[in-house]
N, C-alpha and C. Protein backbone atom coordinates (compact mmCIF):
# COMPACT_ATOMS: atom_id res chain seq x y z
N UNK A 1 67.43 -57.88 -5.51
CA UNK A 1 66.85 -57.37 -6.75
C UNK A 1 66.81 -55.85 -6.67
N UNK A 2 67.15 -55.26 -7.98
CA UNK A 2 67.57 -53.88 -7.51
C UNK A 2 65.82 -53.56 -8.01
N UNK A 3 65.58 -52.33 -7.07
CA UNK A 3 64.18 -51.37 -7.05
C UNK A 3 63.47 -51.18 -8.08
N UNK A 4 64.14 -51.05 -9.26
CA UNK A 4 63.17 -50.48 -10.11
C UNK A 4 63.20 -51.81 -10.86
N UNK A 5 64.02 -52.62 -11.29
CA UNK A 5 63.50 -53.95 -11.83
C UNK A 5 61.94 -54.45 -10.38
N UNK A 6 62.21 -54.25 -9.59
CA UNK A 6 60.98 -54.80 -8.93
C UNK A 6 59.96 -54.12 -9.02
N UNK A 7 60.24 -52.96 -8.73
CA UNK A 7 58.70 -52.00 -9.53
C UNK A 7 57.99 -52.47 -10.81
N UNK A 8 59.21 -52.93 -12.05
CA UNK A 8 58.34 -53.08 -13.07
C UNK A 8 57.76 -54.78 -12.27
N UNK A 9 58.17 -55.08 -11.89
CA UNK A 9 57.51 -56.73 -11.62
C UNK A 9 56.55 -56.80 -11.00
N UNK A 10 56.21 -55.49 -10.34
CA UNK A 10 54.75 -55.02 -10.04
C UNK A 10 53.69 -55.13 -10.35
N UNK A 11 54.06 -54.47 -11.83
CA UNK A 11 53.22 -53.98 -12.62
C UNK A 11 52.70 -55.27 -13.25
N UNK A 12 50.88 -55.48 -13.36
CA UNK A 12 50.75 -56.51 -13.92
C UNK A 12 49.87 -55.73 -15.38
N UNK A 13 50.74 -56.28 -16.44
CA UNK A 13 50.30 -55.76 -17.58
C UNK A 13 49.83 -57.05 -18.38
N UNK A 14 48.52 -56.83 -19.02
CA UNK A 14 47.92 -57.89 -19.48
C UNK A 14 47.60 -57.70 -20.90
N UNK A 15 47.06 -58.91 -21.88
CA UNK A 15 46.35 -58.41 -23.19
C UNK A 15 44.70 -58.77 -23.03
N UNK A 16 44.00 -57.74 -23.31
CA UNK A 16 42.67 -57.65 -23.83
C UNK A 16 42.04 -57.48 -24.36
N UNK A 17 41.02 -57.62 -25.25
CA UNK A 17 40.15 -57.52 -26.11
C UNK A 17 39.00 -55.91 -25.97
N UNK A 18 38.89 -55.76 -27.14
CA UNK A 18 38.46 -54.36 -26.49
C UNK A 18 36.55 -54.46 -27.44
N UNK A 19 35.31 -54.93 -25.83
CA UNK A 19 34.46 -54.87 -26.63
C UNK A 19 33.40 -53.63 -26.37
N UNK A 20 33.57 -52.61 -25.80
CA UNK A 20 32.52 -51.71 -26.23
C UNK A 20 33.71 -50.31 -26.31
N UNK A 21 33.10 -49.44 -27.33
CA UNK A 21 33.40 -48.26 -27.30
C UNK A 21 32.13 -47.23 -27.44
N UNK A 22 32.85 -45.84 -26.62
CA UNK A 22 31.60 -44.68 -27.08
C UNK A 22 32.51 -43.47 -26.58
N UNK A 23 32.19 -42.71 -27.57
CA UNK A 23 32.67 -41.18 -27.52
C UNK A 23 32.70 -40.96 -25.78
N UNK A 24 33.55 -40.01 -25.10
CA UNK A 24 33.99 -39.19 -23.94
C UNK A 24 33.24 -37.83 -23.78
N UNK A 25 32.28 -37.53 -24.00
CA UNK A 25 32.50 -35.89 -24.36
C UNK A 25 32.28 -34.95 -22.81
N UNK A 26 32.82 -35.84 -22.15
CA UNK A 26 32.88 -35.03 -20.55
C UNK A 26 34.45 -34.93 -20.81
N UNK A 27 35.12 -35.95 -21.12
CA UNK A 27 36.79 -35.67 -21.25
C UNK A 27 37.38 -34.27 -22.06
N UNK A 28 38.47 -33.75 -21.00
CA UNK A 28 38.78 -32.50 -21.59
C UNK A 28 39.58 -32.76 -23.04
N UNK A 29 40.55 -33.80 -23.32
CA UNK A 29 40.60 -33.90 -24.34
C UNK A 29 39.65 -35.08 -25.85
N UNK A 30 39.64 -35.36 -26.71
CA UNK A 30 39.07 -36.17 -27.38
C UNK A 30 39.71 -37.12 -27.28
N UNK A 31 38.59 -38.24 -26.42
CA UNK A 31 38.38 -39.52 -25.99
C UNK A 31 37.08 -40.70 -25.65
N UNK A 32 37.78 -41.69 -25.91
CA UNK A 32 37.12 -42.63 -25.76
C UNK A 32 37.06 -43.50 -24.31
N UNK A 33 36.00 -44.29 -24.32
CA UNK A 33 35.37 -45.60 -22.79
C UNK A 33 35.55 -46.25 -23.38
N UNK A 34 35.96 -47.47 -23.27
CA UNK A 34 36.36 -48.55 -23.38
C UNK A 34 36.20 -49.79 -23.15
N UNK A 35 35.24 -50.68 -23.27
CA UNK A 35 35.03 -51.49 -22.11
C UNK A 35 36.43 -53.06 -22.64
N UNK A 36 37.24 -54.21 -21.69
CA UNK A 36 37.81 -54.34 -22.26
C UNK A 36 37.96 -55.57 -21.28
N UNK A 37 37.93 -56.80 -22.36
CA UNK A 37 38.30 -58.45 -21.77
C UNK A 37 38.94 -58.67 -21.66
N UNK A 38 39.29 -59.04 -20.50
CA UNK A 38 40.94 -59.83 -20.04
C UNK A 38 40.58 -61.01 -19.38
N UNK A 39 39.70 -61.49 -20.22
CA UNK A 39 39.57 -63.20 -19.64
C UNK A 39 39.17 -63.36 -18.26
N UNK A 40 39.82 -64.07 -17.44
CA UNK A 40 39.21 -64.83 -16.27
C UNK A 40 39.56 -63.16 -15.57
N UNK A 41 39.99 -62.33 -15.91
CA UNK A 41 40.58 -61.14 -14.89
C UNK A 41 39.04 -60.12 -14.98
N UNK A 42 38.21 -60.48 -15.92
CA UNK A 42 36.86 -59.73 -15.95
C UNK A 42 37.02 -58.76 -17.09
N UNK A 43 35.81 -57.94 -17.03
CA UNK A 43 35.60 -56.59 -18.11
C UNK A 43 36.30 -55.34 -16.93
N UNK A 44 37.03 -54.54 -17.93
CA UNK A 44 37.77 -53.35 -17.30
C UNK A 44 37.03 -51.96 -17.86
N UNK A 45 36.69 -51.17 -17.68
CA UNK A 45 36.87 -50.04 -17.95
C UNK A 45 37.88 -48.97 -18.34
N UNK A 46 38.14 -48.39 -19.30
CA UNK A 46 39.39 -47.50 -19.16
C UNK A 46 38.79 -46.21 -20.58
N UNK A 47 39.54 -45.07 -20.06
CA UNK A 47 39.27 -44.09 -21.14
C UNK A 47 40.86 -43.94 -21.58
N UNK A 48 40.28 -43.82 -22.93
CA UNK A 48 41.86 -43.40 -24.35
C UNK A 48 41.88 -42.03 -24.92
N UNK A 49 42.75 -41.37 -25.12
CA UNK A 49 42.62 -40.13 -25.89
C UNK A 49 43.17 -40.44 -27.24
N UNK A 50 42.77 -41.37 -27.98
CA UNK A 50 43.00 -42.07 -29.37
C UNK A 50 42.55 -41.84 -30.47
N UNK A 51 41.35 -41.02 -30.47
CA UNK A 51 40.25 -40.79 -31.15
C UNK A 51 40.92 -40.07 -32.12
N UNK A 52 42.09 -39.49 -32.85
CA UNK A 52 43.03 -39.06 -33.83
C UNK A 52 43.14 -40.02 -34.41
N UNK A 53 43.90 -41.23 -34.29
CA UNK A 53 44.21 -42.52 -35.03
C UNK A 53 43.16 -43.70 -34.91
N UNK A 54 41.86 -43.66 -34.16
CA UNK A 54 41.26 -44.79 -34.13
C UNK A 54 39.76 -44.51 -34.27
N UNK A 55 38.97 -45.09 -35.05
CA UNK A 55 37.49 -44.94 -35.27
C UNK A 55 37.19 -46.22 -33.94
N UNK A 56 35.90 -46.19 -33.60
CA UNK A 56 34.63 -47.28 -32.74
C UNK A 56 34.73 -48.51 -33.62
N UNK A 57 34.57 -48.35 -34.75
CA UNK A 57 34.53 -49.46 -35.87
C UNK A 57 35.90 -50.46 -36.03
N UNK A 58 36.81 -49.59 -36.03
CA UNK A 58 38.65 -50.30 -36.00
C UNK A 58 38.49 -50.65 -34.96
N UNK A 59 38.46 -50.20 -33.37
CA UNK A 59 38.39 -50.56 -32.07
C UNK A 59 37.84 -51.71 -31.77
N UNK A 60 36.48 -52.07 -32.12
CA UNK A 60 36.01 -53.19 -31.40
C UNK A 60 36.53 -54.34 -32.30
N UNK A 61 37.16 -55.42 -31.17
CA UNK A 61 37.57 -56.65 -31.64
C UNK A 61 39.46 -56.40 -31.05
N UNK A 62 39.40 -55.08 -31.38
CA UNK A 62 41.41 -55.25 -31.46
C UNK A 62 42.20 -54.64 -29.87
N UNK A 63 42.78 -55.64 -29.70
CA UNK A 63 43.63 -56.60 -28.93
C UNK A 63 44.52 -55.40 -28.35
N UNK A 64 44.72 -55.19 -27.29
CA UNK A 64 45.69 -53.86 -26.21
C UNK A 64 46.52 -54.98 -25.50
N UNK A 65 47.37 -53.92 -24.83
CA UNK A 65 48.12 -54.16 -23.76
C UNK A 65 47.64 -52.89 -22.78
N UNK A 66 47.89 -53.44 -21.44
CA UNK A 66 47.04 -52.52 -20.46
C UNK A 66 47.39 -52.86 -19.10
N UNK A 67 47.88 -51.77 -18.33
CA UNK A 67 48.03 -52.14 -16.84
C UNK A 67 46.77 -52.41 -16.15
N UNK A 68 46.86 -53.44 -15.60
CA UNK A 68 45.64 -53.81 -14.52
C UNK A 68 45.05 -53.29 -13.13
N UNK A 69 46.83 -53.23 -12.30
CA UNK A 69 46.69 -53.37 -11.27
C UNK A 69 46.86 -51.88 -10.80
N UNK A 70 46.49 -50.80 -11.50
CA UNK A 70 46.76 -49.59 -10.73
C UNK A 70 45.75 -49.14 -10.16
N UNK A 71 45.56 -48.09 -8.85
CA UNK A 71 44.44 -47.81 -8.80
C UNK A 71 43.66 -47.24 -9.31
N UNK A 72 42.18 -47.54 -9.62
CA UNK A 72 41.24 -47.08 -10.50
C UNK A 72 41.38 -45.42 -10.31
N UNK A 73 40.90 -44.56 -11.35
CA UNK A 73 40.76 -43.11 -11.19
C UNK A 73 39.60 -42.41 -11.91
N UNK A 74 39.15 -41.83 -11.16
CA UNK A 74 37.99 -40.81 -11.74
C UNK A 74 38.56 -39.95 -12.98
N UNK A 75 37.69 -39.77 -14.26
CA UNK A 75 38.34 -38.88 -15.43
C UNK A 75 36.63 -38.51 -15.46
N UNK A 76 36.61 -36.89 -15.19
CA UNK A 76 34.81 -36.80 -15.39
C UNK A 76 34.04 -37.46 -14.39
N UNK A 77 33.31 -37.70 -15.37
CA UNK A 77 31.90 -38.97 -14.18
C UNK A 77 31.96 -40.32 -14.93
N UNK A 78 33.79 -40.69 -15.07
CA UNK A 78 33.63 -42.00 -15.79
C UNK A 78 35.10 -43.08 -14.93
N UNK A 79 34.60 -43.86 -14.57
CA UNK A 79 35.96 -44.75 -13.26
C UNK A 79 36.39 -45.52 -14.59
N UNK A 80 38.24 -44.73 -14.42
CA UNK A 80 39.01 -45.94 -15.00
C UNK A 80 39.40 -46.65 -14.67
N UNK A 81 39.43 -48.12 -14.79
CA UNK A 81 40.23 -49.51 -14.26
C UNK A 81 40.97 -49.78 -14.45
N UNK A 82 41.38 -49.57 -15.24
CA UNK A 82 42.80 -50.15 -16.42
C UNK A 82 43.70 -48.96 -17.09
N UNK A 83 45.14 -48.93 -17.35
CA UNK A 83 45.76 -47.79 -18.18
C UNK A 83 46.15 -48.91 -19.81
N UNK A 84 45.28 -48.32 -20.57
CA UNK A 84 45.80 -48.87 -21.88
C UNK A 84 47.10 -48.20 -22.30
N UNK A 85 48.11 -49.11 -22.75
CA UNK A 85 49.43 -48.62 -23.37
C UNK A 85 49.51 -47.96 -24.93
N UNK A 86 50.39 -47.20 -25.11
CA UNK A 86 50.08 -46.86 -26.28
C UNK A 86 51.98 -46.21 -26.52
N UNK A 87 51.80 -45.47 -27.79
CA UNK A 87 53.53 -45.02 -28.15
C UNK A 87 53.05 -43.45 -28.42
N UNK A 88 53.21 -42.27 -27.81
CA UNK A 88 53.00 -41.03 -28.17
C UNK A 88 53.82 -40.31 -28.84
N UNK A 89 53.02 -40.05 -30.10
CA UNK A 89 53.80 -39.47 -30.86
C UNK A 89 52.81 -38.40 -31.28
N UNK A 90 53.63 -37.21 -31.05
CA UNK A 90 53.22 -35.76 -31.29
C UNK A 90 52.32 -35.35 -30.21
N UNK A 91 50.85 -35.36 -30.92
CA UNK A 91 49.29 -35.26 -29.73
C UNK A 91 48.95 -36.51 -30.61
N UNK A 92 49.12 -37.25 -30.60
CA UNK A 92 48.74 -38.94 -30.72
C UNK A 92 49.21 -40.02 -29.80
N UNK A 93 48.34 -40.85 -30.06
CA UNK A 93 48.92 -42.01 -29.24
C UNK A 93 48.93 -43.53 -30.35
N UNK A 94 49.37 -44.50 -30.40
CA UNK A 94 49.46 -45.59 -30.72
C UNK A 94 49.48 -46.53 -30.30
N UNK A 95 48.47 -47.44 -30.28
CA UNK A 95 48.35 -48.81 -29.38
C UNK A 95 49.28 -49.72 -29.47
N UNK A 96 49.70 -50.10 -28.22
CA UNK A 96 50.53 -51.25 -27.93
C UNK A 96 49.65 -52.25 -28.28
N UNK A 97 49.99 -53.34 -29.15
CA UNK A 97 48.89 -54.70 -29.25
C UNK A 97 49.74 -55.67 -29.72
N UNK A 98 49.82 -57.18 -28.86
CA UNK A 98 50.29 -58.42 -29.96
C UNK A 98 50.45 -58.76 -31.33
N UNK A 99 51.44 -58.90 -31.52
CA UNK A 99 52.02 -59.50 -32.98
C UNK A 99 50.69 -60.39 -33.71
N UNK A 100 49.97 -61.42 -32.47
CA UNK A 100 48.94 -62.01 -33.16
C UNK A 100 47.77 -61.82 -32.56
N UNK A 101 46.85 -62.76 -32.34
CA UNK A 101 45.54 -62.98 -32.00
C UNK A 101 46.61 -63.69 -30.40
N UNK A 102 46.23 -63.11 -29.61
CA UNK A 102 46.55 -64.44 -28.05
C UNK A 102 45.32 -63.72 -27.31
N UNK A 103 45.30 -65.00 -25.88
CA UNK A 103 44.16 -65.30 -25.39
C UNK A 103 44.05 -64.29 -24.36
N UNK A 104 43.02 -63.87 -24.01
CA UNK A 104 42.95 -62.48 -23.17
C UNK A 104 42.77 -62.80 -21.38
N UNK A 105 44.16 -62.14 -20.84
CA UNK A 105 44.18 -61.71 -19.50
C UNK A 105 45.62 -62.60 -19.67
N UNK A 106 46.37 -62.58 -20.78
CA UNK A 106 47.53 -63.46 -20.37
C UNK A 106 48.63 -62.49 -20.27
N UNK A 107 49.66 -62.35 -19.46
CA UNK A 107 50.30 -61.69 -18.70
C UNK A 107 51.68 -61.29 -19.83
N UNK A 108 51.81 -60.06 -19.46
CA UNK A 108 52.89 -59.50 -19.69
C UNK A 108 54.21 -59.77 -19.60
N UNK A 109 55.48 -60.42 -19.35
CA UNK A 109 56.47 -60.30 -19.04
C UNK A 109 57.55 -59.56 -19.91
């Protein structure tokens, strides 16, 4: 198997539910905490710099894609768990999320 196909097979990217949000204001840019269900895989933590395209109100309830397995990292005085995916465009970002409603912590391929 060539290297970088196995790298991505690494990577375990999951879908989750996203149930708490609150403003960043230790983050150098404008961002959000996240708190975020992936089913039997637990609640994750992760900060977004989304806050251009996404209100607290749109956020809770809607459905990401998100690496799991990287190691956690300090941003401020806040531990991220998770890297939420997104499509950057310009100084924006855009969430990666399922076509529908599916069940949370089910795997990426």
């Amino acid at each position: 198997m060539n290297n970088l196909f196995k790298s991505f097979r690494d990577l375990d990217i999951r879908v989750g539910t996203i149930i708490h949000v609150e403003s960043f204001e230790k983050a150098i840019k404008p961002s959000y905490k996240l708190k975020i269900d992936f089913g039997k895989l637990g609640v994750l933590k992760s900060s977004a710099q989304i806050k251009k395209n996404y209100t607290p109100e749109l956020l809770l309830g809607f459905q990401v894609i998100a690496v799991v397995n990287f190691p956690k990292k300090q941003i401020a005085n806040f531990m991220s768990e998770c890297l939420v995916l997104g499509v950057v465009e310009g100084d924006s970002v855009i969430l990666l999320k399922p076509d529908s409603k599916m069940e949370n912590g089910l795997r990426i391929a």
